[in-house]
Protein backbone atom coordinates (compact mmCIF):
# COMPACT_ATOMS: atom_id res chain seq x y z
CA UNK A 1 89.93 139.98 43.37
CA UNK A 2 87.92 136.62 44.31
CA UNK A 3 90.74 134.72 43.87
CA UNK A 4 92.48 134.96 46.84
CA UNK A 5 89.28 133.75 48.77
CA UNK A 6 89.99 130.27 46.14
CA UNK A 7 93.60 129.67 47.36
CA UNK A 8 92.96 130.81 51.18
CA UNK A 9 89.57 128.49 51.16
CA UNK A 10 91.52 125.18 51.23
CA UNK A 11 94.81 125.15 53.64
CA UNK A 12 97.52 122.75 53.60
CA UNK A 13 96.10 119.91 56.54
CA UNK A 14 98.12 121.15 59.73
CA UNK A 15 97.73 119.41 63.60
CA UNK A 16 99.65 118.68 65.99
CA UNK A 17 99.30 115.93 68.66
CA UNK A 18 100.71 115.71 72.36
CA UNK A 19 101.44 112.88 73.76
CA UNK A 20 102.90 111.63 77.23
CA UNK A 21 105.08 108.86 76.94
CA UNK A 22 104.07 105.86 79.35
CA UNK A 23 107.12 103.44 78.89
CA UNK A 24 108.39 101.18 76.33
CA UNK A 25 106.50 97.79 76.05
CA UNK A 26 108.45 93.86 76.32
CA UNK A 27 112.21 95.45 76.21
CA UNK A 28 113.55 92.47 77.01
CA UNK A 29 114.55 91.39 73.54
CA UNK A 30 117.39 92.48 71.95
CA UNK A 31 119.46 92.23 68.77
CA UNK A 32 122.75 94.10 67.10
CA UNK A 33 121.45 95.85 63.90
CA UNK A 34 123.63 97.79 61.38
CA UNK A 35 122.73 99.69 58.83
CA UNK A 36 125.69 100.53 56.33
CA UNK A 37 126.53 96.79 55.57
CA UNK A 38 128.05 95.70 58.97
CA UNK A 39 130.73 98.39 59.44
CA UNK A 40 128.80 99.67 62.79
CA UNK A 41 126.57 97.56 64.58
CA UNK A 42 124.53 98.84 67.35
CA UNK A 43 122.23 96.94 70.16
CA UNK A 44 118.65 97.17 69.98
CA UNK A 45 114.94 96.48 71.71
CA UNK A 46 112.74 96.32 69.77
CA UNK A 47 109.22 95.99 71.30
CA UNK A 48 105.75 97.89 71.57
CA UNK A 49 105.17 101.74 72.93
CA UNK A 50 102.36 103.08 75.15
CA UNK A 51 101.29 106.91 75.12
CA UNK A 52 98.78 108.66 76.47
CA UNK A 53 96.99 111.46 74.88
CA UNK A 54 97.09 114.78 76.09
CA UNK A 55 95.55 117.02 72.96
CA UNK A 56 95.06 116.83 69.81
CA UNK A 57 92.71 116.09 66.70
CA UNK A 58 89.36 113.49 67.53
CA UNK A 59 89.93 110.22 66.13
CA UNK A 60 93.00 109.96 68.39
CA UNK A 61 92.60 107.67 71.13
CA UNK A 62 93.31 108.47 74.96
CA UNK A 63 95.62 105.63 75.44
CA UNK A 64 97.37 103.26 72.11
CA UNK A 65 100.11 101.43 71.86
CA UNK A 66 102.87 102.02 68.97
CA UNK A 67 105.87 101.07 67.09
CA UNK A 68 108.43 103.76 66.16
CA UNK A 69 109.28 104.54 62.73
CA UNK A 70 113.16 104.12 62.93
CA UNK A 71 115.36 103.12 65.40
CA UNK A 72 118.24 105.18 66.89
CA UNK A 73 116.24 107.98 68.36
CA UNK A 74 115.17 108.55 71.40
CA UNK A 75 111.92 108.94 73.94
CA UNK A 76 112.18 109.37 77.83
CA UNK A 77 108.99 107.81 79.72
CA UNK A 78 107.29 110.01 81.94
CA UNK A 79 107.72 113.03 79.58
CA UNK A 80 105.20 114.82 76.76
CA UNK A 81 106.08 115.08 73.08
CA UNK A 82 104.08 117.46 70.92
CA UNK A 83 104.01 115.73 66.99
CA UNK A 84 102.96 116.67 63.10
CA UNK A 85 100.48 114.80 62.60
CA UNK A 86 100.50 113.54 58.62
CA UNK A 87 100.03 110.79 56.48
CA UNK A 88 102.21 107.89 56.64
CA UNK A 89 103.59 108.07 52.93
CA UNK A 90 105.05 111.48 54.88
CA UNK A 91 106.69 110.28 57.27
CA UNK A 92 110.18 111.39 58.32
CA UNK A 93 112.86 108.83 58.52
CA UNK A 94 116.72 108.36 58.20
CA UNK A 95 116.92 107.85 54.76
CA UNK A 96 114.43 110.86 53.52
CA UNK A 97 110.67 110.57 53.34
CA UNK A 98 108.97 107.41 53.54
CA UNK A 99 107.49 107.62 49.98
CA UNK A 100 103.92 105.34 48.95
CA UNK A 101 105.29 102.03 48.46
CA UNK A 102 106.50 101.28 51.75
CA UNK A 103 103.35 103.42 53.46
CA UNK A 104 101.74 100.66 51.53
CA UNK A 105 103.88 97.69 52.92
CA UNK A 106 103.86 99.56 56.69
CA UNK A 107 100.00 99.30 55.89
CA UNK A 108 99.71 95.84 54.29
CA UNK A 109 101.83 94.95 57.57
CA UNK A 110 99.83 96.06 60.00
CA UNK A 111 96.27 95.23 58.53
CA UNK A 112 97.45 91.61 58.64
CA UNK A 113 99.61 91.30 61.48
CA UNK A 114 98.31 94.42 64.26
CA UNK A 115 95.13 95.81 63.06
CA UNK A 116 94.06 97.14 66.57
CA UNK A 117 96.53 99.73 68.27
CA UNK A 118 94.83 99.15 72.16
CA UNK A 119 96.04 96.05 72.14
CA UNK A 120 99.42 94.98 74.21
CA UNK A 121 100.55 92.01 72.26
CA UNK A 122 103.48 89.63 73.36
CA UNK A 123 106.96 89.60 73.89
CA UNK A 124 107.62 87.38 70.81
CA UNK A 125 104.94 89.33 68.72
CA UNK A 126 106.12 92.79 69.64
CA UNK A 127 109.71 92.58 69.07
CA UNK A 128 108.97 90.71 65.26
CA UNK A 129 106.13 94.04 64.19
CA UNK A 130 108.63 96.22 65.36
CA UNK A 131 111.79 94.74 63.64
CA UNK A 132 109.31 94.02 60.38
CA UNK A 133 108.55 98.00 60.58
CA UNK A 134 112.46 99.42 60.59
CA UNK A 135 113.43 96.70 57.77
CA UNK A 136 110.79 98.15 55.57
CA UNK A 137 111.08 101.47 56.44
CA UNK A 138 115.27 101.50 56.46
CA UNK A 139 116.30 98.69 54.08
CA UNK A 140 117.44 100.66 50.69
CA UNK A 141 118.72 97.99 48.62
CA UNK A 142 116.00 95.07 48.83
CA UNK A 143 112.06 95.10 47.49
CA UNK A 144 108.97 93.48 48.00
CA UNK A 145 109.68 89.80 48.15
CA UNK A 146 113.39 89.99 49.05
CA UNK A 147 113.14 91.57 52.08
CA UNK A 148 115.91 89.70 54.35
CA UNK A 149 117.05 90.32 57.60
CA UNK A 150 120.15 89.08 57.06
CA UNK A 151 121.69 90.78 54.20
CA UNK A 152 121.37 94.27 52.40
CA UNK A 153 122.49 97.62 54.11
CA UNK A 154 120.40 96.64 56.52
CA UNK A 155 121.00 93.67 58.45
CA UNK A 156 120.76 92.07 62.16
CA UNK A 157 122.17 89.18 64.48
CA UNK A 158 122.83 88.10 67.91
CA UNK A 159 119.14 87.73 68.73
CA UNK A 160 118.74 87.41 72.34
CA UNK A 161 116.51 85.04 71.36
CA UNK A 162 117.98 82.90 69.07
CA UNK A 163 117.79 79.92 71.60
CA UNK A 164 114.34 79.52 71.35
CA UNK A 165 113.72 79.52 67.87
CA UNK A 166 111.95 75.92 66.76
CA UNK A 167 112.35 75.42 62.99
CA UNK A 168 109.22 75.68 60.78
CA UNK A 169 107.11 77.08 64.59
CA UNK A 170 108.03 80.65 64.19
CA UNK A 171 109.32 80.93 68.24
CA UNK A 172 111.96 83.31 68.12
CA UNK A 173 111.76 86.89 66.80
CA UNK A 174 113.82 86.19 63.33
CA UNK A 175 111.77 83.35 61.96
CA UNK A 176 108.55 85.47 63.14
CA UNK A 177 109.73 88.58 61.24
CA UNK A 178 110.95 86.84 58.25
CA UNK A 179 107.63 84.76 57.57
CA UNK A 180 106.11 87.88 57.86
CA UNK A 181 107.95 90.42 55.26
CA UNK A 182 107.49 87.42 52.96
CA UNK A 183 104.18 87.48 53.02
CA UNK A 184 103.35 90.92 51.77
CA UNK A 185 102.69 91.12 48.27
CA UNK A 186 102.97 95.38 48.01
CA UNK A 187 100.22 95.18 44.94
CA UNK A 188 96.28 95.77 46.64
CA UNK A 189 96.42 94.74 49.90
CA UNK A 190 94.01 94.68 51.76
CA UNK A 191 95.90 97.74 53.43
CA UNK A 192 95.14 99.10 56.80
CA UNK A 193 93.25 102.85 55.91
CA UNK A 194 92.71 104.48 59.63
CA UNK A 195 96.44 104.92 60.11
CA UNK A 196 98.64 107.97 60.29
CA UNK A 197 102.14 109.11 61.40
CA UNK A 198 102.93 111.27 64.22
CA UNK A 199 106.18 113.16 62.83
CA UNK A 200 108.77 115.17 64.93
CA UNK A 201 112.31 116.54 62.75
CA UNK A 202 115.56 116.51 65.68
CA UNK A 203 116.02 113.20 67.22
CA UNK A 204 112.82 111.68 68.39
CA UNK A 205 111.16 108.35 67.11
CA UNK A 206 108.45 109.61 64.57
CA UNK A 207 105.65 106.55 65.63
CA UNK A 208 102.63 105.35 64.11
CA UNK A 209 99.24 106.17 65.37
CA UNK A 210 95.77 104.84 64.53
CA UNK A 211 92.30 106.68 64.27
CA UNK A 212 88.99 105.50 65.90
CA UNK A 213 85.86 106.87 64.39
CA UNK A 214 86.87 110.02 62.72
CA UNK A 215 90.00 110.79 60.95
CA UNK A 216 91.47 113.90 61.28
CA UNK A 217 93.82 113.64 57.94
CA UNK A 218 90.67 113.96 56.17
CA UNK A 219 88.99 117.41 55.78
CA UNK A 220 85.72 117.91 56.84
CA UNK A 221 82.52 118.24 54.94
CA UNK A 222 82.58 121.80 55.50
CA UNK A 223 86.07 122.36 54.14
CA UNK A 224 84.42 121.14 50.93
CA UNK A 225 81.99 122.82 50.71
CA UNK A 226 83.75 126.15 51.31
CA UNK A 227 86.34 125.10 48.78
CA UNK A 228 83.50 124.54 46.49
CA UNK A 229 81.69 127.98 47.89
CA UNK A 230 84.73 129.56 46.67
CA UNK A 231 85.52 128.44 43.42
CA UNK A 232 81.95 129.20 42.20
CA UNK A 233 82.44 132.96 43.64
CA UNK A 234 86.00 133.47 41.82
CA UNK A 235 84.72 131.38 38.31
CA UNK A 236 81.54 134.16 38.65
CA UNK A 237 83.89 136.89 39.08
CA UNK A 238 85.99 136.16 36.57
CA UNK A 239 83.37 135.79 34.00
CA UNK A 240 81.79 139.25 35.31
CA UNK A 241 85.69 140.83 34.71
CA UNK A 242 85.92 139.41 31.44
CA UNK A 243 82.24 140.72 30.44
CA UNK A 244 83.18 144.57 31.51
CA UNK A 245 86.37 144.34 29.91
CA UNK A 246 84.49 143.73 26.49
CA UNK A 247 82.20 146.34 26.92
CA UNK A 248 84.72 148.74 27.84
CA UNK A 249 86.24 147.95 24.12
């Protein structure tokens, strides 16, 4: 009869996380961006996100900036979103979950190239993380060390841009981007650890958010030790079951 108390003792992590949404950060750069192999192209801007919290979980912060998940959904600034809060290997996107190897790149990324999520970075800077995030997250027919912007089912051009690139300087979004994804290795890291996804199903950017202090994805002590509480009680009762049944004999 104990062991009901084992399986209740331990829930599946559940929070959610509200969040008013300030206004998109450096818009100004744009680019075309298909992703079935160039038979639709559509225009994009990629750049930063600021929210604001409203509630949820401590470890968020009152005010971060972000980078959405996948393109091609939509926020409105000025209005409140309320989120799943989960781990970034699951993560919603386009193509199904996000899986652990690129959670791993999206952290390898960001340890390296954004490790702090109050910062506002630039133009140039915010338009390359965010274009670095959807080619990891959406490309399907590339891996670590052949990520390209230029081929693959995903693929981009027209960078409004593109004038100011300086070759072998890293100016222009592209170049920025590229230098980057080549970089990550996808075997040890060092990977960024106090990072989580904020997850919504029906047409609204899933973004990344990063703890401060505590963080709420991991249980507390006292969920332990009630887990622990708990299996001790139903391993006893079992024992004291199996006892009476072989007296009874």
């Amino acid at each position: 009869m104990l062991l009901p108390l084992l399986l209740s003792a331990a829930p599946a992590f559940t929070a959610t996380v509200t969040v008013l949404f300030n206004a998109p950060y450096s818009p100004s750069i744009t680019v075309e961006r298909t992703v079935d192999g160039g038979a639709n192209w559509y225009l994009q801007d990629p750049g930063q996100f600021n929210f604001s919290l409203v509630s949820g979980p401590n470890g968020i912060p009152s005010q971060f900036y972000t980078f959405c998940v996948e393109p091609r959904e939509f926020l409105s600034p000025g209005q409140t979103y309320t989120y799943n809060l989960a781990r970034v290997e699951d993560a919603a996107t386009n193509i199904g979950g996000m899986g652990a190897t690129k959670a791993n790149l999206l952290r390898e990324l960001l340890n390296d190239y954004y490790p702090d999520f109050s910062v506002a970075v630039d133009e140039l800077h915010a338009a390359a993380l965010q274009v670095s995030i959807w080619e990891i997250v959406r490309e399907n027919q590339q891996g670590v060390g052949t990520y390209a912007l230029s081929t693959g089912d995903v693929q981009y051009r027209n960078w409004s841009d593109s004038g100011a690139c300086t070759p072998g300087q890293y100016t222009c979004v592209q170049d920025l981007a590229q230098l980057w994804l080549d970089s990550l290795t996808g075997t040890g890291g060092p990977y960024m650890q106090d990072v989580g996804a904020l997850t919504l199903v029906g047409g609204v950017q899933d973004v990344l958010v990063q703890f401060r202090g505590e963080n709420p994805l991991i249980p507390e002590p006292g969920t332990f030790l009630l887990t622990g509480t708990a299996l001790i009680l139903a391993w006893a009762g079992l024992r004291r079951t199996r006892r009476q049944s072989g007296r009874s004999r």
